[in-house]
C-alpha atoms as a PDB file:
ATOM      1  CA  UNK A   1      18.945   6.493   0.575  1.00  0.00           C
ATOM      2  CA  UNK A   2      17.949   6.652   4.534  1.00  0.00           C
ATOM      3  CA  UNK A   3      15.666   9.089   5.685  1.00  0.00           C
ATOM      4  CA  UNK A   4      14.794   7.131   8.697  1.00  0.00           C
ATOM      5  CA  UNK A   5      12.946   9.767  12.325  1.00  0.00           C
ATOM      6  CA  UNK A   6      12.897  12.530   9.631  1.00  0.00           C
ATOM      7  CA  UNK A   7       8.911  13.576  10.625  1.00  0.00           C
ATOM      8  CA  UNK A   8       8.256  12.711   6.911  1.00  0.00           C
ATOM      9  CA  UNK A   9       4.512  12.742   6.540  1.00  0.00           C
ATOM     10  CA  UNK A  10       2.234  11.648   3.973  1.00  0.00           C
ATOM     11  CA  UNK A  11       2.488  15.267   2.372  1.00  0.00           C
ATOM     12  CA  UNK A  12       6.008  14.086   0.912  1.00  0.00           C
ATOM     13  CA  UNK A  13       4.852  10.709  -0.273  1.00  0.00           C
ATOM     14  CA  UNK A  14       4.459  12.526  -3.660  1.00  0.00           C
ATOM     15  CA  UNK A  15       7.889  13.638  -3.698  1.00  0.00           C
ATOM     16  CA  UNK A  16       8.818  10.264  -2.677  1.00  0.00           C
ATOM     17  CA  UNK A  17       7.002   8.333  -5.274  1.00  0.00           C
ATOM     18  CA  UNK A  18       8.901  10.740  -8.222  1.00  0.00           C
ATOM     19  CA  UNK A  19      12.353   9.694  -6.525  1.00  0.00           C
ATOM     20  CA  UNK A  20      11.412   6.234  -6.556  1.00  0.00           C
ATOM     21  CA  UNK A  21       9.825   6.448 -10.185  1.00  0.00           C
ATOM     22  CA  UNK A  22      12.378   8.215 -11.491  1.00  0.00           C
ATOM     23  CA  UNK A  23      14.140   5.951 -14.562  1.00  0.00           C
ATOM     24  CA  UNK A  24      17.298   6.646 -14.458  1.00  0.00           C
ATOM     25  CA  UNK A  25      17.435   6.001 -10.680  1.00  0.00           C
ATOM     26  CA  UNK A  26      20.221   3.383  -9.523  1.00  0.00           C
ATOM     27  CA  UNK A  27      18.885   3.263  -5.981  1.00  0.00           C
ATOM     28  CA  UNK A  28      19.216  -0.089  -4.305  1.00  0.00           C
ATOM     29  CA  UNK A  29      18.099   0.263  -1.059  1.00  0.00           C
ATOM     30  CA  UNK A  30      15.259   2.532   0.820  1.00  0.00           C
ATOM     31  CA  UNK A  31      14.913   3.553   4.343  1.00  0.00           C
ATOM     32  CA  UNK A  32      12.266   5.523   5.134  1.00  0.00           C
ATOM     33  CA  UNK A  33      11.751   4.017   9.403  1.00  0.00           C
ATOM     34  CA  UNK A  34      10.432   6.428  11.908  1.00  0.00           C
ATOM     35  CA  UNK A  35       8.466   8.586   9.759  1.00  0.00           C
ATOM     36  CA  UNK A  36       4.798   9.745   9.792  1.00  0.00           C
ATOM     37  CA  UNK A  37       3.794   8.342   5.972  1.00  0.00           C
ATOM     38  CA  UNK A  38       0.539   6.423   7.739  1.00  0.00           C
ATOM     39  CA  UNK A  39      -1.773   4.683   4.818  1.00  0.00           C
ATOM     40  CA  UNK A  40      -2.434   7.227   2.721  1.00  0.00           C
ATOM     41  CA  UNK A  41       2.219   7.448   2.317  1.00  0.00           C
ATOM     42  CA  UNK A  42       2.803   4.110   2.399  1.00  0.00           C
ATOM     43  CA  UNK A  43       0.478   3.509  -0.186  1.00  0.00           C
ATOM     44  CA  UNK A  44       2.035   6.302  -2.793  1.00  0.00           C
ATOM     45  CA  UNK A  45       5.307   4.891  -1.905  1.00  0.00           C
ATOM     46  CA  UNK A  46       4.667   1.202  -2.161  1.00  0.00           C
ATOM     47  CA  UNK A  47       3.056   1.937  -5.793  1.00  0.00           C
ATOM     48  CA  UNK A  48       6.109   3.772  -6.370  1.00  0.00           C
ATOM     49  CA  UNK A  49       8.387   1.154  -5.108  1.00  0.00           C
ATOM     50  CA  UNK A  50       6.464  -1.619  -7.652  1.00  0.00           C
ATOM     51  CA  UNK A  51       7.827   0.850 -10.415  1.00  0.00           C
ATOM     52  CA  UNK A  52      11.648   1.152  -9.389  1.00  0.00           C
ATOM     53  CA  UNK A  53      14.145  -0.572 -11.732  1.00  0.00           C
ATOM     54  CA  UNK A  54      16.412  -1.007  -9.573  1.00  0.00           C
ATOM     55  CA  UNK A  55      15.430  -1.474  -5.791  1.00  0.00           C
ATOM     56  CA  UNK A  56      16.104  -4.335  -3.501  1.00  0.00           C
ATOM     57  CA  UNK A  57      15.199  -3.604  -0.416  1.00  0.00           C
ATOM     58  CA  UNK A  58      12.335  -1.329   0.866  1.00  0.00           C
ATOM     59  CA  UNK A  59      11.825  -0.094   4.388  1.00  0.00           C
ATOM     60  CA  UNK A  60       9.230   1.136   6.214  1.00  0.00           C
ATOM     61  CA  UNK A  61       9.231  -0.264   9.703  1.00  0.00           C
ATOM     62  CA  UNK A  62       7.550   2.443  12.033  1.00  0.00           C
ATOM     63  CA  UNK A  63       5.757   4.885  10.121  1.00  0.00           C
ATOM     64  CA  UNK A  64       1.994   4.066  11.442  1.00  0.00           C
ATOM     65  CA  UNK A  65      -0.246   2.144   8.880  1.00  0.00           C
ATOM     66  CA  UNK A  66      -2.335  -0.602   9.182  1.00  0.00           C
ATOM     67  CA  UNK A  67      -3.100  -3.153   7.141  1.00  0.00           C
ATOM     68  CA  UNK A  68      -7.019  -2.133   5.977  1.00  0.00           C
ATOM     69  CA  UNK A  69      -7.816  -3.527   2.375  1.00  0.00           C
ATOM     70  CA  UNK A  70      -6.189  -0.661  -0.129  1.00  0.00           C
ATOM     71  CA  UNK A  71      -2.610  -1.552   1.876  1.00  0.00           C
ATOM     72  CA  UNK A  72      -3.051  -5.261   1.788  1.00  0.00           C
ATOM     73  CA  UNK A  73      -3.428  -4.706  -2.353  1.00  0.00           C
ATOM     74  CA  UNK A  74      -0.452  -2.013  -2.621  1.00  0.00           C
ATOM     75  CA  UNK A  75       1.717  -4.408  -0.556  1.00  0.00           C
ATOM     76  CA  UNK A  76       0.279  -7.374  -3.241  1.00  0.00           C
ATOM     77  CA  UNK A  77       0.974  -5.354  -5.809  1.00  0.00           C
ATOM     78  CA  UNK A  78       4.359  -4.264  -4.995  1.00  0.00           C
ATOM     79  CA  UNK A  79       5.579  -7.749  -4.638  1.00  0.00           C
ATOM     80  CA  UNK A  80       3.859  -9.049  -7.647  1.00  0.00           C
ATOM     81  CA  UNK A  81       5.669  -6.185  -9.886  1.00  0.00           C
ATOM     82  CA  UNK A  82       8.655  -5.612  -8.402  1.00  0.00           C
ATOM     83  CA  UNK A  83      10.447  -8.983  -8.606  1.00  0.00           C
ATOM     84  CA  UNK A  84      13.989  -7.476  -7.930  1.00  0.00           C
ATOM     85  CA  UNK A  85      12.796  -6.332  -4.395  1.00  0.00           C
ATOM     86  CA  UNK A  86      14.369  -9.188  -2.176  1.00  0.00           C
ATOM     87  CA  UNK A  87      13.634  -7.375   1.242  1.00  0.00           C
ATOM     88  CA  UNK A  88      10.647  -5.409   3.093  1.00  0.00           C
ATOM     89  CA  UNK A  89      10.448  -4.132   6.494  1.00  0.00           C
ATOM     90  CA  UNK A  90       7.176  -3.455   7.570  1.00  0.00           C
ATOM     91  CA  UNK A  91       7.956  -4.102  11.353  1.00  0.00           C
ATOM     92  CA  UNK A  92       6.458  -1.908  14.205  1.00  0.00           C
ATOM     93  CA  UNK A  93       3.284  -1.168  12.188  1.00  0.00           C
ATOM     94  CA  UNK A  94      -0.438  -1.879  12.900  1.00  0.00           C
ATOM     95  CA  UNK A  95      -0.366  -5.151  10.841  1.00  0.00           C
ATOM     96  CA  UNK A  96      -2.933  -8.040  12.699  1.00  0.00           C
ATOM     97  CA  UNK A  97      -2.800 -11.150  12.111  1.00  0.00           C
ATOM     98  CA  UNK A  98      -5.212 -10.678   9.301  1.00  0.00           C
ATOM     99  CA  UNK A  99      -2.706  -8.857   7.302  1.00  0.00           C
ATOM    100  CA  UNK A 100      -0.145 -10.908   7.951  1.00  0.00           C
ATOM    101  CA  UNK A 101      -1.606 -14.232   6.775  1.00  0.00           C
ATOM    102  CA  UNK A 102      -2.623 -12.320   3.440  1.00  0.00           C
ATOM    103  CA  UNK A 103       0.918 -11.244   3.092  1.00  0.00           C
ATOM    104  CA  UNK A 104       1.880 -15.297   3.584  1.00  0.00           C
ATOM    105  CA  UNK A 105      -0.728 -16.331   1.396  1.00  0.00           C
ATOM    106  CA  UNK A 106      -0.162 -14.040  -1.582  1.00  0.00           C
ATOM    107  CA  UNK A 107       3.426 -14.637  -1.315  1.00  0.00           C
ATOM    108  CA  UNK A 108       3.378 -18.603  -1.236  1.00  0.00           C
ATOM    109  CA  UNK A 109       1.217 -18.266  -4.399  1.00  0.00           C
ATOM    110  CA  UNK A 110       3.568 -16.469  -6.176  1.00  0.00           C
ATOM    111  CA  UNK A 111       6.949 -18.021  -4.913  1.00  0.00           C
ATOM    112  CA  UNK A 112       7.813 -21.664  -5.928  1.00  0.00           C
ATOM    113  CA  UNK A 113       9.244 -24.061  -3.740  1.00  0.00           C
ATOM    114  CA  UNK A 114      12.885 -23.090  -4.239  1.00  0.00           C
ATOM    115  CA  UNK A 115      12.293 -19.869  -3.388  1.00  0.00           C
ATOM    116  CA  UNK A 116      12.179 -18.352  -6.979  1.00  0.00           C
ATOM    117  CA  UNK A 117       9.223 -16.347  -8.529  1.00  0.00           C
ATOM    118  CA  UNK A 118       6.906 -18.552 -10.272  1.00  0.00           C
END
């Protein structure tokens, strides 16, 4: 499903998180780039994407969030309960440095060194 430059806010993450919830969903692959979701979206739709059956690739490059504390744990906890998800884009966001070496660390802790989940 691509909805990428549709001026989706964070009003539709709602709607987004029932797509992505939804149990008899065989989506594979999400592309919400170039929206307007910001932190308080990306959050409903990263909880939602921990949830999907079937997704394997997420993304959300462009859509204006940062990487304060409740995104750094809906990112964690995305990847931790998700384990089909084998792709995120969060490019072109407000993630520091910060964010990204809490991304790198919670990732290496639950990856082994063959690249499988431990």
């Amino acid at each position: 499903m691509s909805l990428t430059y549709c001026s989706i806010d964070a009003g539709a993450a709602q709607a987004l998180f029932e797509i992505l919830i939804y149990t008899r969903s065989a989506l594979e692959e999400v592309n919400l780039s170039g929206n307007l979701l910001r932190n308080e979206g990306i959050r409903k739709v990263l909880i939602g994407t921990a949830i999907a059956k079937s997704l394997k690739k997420i993304l959300l490059a462009d859509n204006q969030f940062n990487d304060d504390d409740q995104i750094v744990r809906a990112m964690e906890f995305c990847m931790e309960k998700n384990k089909k998800l084998a792709r995120y884009d969060f490019k072109y966001n407000n993630i520091t440095d910060r964010g990204k070496f809490e991304k790198l660390t919670f990732f290496r802790s639950t990856v082994d060194h063959n690249g499988s989940p431990k």
